[in-house]
PDB file of N, CA and C in Angstrom:
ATOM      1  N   UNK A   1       0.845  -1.186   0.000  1.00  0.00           N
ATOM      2  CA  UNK A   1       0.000   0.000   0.000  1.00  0.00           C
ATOM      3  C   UNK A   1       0.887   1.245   0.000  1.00  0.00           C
ATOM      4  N   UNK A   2       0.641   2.031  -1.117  1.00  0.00           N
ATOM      5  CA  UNK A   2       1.126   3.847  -1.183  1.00  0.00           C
ATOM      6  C   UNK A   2       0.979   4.188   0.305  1.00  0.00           C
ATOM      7  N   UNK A   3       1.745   5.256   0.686  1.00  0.00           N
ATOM      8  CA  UNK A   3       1.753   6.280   1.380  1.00  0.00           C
ATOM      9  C   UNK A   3       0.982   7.201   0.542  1.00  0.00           C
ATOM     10  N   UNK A   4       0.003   7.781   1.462  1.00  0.00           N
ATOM     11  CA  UNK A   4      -0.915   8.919   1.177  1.00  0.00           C
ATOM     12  C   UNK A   4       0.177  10.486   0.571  1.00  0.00           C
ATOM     13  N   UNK A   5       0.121  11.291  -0.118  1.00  0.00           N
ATOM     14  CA  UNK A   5       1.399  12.144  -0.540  1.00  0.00           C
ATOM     15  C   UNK A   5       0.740  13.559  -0.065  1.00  0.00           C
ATOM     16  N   UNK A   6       1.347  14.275  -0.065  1.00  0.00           N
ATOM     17  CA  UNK A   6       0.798  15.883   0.667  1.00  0.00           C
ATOM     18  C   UNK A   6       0.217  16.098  -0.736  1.00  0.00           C
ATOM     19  N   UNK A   7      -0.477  17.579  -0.264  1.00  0.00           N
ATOM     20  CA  UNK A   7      -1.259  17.882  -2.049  1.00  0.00           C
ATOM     21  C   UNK A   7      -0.755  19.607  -1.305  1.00  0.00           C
ATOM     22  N   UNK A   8      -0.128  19.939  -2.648  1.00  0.00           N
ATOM     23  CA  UNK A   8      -0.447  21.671  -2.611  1.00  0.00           C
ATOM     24  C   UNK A   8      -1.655  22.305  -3.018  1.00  0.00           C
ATOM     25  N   UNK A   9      -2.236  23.279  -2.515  1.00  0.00           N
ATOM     26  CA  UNK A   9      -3.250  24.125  -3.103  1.00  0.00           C
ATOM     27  C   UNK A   9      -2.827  25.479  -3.113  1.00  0.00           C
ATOM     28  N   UNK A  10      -3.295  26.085  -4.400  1.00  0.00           N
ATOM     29  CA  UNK A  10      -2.757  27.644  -4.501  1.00  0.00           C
ATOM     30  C   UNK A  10      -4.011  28.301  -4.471  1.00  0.00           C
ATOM     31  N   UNK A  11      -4.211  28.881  -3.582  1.00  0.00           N
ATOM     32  CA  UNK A  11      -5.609  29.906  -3.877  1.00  0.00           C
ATOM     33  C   UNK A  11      -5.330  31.252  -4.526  1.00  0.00           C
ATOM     34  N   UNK A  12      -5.980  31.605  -5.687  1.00  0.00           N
ATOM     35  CA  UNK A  12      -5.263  33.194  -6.017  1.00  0.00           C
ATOM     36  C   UNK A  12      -6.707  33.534  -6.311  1.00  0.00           C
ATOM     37  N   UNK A  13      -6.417  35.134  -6.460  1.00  0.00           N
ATOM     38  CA  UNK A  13      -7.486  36.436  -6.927  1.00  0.00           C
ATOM     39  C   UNK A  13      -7.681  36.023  -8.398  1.00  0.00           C
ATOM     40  N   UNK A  14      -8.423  35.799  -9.603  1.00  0.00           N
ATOM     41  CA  UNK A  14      -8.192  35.933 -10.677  1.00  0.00           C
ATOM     42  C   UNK A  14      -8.536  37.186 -11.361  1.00  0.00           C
ATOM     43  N   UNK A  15      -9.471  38.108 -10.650  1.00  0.00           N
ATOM     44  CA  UNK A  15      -9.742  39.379 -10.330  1.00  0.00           C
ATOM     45  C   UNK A  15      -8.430  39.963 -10.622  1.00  0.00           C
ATOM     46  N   UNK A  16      -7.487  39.746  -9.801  1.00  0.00           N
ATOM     47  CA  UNK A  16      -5.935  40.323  -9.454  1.00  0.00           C
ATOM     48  C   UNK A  16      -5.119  39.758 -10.661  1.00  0.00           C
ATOM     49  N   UNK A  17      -5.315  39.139 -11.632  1.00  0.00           N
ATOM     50  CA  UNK A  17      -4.748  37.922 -12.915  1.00  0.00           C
ATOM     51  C   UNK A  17      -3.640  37.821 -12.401  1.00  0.00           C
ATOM     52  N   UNK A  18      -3.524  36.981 -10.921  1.00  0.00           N
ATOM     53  CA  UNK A  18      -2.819  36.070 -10.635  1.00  0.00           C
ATOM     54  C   UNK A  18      -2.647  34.852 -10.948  1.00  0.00           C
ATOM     55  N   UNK A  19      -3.230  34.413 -11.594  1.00  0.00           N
ATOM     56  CA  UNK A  19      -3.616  32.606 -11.835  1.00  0.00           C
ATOM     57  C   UNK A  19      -2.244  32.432 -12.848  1.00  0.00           C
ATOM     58  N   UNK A  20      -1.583  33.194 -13.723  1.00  0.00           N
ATOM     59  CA  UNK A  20       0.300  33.049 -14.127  1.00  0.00           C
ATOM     60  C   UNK A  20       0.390  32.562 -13.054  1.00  0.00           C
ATOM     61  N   UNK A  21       1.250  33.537 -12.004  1.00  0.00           N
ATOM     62  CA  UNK A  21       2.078  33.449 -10.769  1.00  0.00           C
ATOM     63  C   UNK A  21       1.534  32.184  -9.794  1.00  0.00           C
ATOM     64  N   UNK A  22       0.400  31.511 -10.014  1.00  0.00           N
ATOM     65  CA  UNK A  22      -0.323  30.597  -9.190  1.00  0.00           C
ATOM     66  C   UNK A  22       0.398  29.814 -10.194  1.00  0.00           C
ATOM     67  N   UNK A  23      -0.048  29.721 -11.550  1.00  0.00           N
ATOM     68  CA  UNK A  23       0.379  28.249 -11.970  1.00  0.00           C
ATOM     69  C   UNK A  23       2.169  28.380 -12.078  1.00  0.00           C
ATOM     70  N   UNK A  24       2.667  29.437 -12.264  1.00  0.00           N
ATOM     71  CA  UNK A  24       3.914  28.996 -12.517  1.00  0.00           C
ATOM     72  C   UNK A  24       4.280  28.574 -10.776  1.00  0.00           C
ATOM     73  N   UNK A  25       4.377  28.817 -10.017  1.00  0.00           N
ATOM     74  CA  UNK A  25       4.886  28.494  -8.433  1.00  0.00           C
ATOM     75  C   UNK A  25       4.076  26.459  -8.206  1.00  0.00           C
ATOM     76  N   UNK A  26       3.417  26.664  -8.970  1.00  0.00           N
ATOM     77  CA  UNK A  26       3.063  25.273  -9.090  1.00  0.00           C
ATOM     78  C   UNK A  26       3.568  24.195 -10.045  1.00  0.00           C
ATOM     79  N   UNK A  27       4.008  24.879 -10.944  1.00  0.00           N
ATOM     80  CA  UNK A  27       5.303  24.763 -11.656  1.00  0.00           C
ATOM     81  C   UNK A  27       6.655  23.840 -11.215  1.00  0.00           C
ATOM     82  N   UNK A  28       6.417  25.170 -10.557  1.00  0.00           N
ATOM     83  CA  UNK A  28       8.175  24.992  -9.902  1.00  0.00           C
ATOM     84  C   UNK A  28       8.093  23.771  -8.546  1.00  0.00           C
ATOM     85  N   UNK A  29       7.025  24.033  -8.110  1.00  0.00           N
ATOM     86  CA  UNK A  29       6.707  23.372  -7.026  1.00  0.00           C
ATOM     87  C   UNK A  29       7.120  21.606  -7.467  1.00  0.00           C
ATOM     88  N   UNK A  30       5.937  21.017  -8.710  1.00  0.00           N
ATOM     89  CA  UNK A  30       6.063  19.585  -9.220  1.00  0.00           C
ATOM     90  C   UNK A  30       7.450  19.457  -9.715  1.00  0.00           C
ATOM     91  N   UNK A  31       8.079  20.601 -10.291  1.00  0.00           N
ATOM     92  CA  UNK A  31       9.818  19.919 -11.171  1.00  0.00           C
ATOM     93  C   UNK A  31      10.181  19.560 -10.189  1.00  0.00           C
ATOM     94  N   UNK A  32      10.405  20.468  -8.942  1.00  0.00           N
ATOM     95  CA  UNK A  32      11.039  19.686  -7.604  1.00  0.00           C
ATOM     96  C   UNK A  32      10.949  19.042  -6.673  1.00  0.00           C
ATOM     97  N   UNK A  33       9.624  19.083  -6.758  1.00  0.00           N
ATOM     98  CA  UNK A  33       9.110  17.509  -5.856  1.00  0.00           C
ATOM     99  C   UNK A  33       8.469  16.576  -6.259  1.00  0.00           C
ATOM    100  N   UNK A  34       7.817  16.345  -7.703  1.00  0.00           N
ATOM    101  CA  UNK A  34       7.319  15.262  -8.373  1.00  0.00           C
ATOM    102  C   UNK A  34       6.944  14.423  -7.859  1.00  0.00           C
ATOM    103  N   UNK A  35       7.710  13.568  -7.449  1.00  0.00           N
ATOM    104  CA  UNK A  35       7.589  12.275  -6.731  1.00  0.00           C
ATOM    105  C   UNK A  35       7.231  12.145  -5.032  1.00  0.00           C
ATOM    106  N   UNK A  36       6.929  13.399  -4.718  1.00  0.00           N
ATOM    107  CA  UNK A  36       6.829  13.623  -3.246  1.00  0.00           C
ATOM    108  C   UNK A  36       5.350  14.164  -2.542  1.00  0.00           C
ATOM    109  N   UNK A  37       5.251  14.523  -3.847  1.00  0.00           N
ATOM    110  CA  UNK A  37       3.916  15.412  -3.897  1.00  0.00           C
ATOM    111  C   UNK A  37       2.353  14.795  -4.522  1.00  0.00           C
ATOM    112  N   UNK A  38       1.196  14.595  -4.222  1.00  0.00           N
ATOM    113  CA  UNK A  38       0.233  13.948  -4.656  1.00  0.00           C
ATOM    114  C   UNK A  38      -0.386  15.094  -5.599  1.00  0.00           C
ATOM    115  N   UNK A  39       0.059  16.167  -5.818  1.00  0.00           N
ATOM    116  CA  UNK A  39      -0.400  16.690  -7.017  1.00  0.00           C
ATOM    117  C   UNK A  39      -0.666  18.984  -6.194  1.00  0.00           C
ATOM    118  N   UNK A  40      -0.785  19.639  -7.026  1.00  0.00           N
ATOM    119  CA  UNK A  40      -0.572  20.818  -6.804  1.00  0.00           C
ATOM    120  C   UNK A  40      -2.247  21.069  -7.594  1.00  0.00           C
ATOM    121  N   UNK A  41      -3.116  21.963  -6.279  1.00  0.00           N
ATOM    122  CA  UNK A  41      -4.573  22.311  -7.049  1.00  0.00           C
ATOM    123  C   UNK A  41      -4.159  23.801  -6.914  1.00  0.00           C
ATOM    124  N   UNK A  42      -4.996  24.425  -8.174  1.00  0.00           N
ATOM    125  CA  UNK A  42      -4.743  26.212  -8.584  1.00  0.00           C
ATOM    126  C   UNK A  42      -6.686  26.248  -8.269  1.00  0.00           C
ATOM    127  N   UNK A  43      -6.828  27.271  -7.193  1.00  0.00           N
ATOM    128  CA  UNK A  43      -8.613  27.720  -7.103  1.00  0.00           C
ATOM    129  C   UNK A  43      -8.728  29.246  -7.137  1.00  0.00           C
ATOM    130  N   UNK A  44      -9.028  29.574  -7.901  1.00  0.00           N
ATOM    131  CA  UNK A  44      -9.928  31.261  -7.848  1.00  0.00           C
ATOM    132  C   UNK A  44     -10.736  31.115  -6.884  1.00  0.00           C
ATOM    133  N   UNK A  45     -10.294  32.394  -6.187  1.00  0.00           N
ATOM    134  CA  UNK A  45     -11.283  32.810  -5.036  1.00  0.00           C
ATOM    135  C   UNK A  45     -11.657  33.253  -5.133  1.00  0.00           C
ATOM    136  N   UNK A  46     -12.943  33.654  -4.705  1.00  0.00           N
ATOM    137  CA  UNK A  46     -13.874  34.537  -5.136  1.00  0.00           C
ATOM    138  C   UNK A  46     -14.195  35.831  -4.047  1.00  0.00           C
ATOM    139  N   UNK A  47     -12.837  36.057  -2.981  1.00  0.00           N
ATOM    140  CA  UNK A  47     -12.735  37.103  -3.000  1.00  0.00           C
ATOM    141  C   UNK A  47     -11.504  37.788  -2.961  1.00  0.00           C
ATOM    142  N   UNK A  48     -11.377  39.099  -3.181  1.00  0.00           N
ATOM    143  CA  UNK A  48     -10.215  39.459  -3.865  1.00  0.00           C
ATOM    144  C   UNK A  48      -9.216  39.841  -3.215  1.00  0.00           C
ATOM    145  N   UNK A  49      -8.110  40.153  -3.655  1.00  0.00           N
ATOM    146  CA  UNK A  49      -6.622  40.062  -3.078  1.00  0.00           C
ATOM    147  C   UNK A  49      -5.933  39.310  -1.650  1.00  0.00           C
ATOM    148  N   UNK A  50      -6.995  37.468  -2.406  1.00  0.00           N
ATOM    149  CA  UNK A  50      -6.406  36.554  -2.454  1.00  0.00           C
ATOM    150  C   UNK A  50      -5.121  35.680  -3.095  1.00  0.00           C
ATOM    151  N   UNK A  51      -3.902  35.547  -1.734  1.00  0.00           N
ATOM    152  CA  UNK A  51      -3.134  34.337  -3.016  1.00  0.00           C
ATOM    153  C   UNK A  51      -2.500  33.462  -1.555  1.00  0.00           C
ATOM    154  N   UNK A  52      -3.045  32.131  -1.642  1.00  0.00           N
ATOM    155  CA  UNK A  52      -2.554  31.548  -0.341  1.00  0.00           C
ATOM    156  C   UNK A  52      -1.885  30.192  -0.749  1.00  0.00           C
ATOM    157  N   UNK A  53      -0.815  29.708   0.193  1.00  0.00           N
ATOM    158  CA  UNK A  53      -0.440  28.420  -0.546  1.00  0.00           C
ATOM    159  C   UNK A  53      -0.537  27.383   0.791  1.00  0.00           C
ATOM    160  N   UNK A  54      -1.121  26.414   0.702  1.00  0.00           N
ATOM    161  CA  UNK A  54      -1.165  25.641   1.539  1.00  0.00           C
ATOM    162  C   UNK A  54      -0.734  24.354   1.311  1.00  0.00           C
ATOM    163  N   UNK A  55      -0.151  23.627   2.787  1.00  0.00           N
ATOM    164  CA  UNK A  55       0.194  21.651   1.951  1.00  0.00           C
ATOM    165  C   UNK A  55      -1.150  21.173   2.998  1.00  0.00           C
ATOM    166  N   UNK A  56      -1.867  20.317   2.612  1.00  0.00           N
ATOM    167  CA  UNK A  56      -2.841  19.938   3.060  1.00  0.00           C
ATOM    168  C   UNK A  56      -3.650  21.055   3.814  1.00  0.00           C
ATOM    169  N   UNK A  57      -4.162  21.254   5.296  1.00  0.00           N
ATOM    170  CA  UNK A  57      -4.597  22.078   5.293  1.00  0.00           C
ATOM    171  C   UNK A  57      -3.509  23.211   6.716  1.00  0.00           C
ATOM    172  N   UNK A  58      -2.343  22.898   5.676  1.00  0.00           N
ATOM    173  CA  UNK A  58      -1.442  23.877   6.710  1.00  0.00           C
ATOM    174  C   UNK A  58      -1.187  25.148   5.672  1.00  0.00           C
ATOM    175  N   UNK A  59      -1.146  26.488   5.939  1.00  0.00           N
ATOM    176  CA  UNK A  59      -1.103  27.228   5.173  1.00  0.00           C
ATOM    177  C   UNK A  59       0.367  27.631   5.573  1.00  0.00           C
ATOM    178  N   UNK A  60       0.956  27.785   4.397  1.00  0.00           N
ATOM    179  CA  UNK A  60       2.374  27.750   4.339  1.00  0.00           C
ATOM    180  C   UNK A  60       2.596  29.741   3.855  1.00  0.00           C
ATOM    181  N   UNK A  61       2.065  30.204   3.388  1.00  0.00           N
ATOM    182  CA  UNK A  61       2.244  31.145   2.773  1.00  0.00           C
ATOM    183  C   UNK A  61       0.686  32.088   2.595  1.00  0.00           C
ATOM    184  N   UNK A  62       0.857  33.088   3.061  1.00  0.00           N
ATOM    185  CA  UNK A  62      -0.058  34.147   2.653  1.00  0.00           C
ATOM    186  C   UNK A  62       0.173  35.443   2.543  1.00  0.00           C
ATOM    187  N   UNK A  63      -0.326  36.083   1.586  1.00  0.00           N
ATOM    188  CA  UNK A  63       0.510  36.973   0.592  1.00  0.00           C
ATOM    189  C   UNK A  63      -0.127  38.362   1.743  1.00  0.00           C
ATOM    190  N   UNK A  64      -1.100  38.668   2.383  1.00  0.00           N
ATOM    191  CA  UNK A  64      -0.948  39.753   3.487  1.00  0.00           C
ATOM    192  C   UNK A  64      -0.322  39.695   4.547  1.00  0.00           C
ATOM    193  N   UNK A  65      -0.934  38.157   5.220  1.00  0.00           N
ATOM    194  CA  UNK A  65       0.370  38.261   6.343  1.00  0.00           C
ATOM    195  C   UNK A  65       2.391  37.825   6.173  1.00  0.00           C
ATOM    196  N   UNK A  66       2.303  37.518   4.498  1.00  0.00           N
ATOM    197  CA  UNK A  66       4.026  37.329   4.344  1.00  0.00           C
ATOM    198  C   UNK A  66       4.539  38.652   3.784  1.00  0.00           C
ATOM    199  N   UNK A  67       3.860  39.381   3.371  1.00  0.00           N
ATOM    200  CA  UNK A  67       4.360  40.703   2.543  1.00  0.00           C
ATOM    201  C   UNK A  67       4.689  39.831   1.332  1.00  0.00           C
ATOM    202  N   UNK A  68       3.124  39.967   0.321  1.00  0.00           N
ATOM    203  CA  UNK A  68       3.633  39.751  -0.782  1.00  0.00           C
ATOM    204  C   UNK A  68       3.729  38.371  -1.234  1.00  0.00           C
ATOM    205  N   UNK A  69       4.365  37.942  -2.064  1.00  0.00           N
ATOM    206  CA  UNK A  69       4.513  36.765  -2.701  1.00  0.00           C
ATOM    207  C   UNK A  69       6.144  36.421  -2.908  1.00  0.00           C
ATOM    208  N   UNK A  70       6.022  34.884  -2.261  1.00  0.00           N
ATOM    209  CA  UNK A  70       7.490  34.108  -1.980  1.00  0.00           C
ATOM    210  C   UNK A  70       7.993  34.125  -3.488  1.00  0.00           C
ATOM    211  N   UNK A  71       9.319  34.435  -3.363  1.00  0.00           N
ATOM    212  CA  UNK A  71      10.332  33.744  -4.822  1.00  0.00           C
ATOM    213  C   UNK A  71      10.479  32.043  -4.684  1.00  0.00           C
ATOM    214  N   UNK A  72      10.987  31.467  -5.560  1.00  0.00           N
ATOM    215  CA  UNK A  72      10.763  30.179  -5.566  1.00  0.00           C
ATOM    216  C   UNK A  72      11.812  29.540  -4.540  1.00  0.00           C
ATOM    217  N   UNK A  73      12.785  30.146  -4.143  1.00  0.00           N
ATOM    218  CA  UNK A  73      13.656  29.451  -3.334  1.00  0.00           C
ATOM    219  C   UNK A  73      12.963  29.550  -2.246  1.00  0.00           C
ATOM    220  N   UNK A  74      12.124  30.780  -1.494  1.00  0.00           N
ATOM    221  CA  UNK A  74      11.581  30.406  -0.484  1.00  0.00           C
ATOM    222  C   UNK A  74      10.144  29.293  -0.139  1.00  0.00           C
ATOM    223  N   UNK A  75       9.758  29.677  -1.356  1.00  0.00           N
ATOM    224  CA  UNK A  75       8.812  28.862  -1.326  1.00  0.00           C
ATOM    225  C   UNK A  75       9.112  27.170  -1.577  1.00  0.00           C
ATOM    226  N   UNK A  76      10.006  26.964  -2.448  1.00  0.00           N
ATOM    227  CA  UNK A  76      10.924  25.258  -2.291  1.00  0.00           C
ATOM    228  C   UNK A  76      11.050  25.343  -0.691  1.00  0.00           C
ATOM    229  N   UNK A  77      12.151  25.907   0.009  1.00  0.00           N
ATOM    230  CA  UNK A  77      12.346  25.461   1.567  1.00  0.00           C
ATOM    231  C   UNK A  77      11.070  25.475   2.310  1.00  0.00           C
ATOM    232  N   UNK A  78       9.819  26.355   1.740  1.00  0.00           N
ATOM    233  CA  UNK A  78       8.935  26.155   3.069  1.00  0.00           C
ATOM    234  C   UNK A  78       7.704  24.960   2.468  1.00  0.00           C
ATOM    235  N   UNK A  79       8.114  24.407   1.601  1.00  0.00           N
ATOM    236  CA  UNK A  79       7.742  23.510   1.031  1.00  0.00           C
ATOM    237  C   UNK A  79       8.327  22.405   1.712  1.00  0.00           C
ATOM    238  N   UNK A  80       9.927  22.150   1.264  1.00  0.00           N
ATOM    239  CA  UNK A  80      10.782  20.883   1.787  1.00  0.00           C
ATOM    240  C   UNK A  80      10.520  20.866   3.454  1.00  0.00           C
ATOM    241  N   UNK A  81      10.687  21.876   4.041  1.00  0.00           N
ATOM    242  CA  UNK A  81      11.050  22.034   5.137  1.00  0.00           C
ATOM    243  C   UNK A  81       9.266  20.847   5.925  1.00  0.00           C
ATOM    244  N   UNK A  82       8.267  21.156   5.254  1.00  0.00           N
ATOM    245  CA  UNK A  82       7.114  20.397   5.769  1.00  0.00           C
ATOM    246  C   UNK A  82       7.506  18.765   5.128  1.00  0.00           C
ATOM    247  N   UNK A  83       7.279  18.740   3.907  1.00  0.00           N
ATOM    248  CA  UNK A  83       6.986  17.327   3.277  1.00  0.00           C
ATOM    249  C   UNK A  83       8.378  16.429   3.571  1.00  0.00           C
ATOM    250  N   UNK A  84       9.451  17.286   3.528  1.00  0.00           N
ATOM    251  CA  UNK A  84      10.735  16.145   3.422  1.00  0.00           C
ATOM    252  C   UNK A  84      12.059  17.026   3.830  1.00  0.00           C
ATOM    253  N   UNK A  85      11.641  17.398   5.321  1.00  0.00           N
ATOM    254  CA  UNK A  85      13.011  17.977   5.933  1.00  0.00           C
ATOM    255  C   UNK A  85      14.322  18.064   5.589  1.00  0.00           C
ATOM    256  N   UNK A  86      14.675  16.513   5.878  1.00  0.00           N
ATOM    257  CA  UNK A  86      16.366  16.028   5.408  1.00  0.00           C
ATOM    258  C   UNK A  86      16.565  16.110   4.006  1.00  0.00           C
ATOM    259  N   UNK A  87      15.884  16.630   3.321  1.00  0.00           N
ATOM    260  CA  UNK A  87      16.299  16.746   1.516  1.00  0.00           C
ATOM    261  C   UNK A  87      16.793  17.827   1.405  1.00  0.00           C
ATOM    262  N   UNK A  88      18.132  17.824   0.791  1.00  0.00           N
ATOM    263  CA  UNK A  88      18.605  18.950   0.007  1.00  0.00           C
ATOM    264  C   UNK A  88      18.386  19.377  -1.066  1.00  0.00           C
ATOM    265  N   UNK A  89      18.344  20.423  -0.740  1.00  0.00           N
ATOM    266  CA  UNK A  89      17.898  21.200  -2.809  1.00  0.00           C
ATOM    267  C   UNK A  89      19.095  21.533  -3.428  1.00  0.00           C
ATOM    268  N   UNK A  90      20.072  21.358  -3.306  1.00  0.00           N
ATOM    269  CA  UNK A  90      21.136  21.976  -3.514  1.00  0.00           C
ATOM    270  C   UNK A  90      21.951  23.386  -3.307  1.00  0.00           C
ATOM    271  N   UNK A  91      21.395  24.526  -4.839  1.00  0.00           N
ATOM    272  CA  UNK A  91      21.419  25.472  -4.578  1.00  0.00           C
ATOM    273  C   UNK A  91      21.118  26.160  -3.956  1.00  0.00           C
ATOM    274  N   UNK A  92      19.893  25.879  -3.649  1.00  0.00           N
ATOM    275  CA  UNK A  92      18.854  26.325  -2.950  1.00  0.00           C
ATOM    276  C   UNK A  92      19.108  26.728  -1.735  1.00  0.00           C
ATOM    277  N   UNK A  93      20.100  25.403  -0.817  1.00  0.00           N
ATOM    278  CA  UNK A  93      20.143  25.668   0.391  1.00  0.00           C
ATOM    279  C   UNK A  93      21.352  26.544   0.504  1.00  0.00           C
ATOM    280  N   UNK A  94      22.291  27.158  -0.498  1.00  0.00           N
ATOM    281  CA  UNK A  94      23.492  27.759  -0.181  1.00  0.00           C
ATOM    282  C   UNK A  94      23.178  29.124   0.752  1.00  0.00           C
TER     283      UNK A  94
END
């Protein structure tokens, strides 16, 4: 039997035509964890100047209380740092 896999969800404004920046961070998210990850969901919210990223229902990122929106290196570590601690990203971690 599988192990159950975390799932990302990106909530964005589409109001705000965030749904790029949602899918590309989801993007980036599967090249580097593929195999770790049970899959990355993108939802329009339906209210506005929404963009939240959560792994199951832990919210990892929110764009009022983080100032803004993570670059991908932060968002890889606060990613790894939940699903798979001891993994190195390489560059990432320099």
């Amino acid at each position: 039997m599988s192990k159950i896999k975390p799932t990302v969800t990106i909530c964005y404004c589409p109001g705000c035509n965030w749904l790029l920046r949602a899918s590309w961070m989801g993007q980036e998210l599967l090249s580097t964890f593929s195999t770790s990850l049970g899959g990355v969901t993108l939802i329009p919210s339906d209210v506005g100047g929404v963009f939240e990223i959560c792994i199951d229902d832990v919210i990892i990122w929110e764009r009022k209380r983080d100032g803004g929106f993570p670059d991908a290196k932060t968002l890889k570590k606060r990613v790894r740092d939940i699903i798979e601690p001891e993994r190195d990203l390489g560059h990432l971690d320099a």
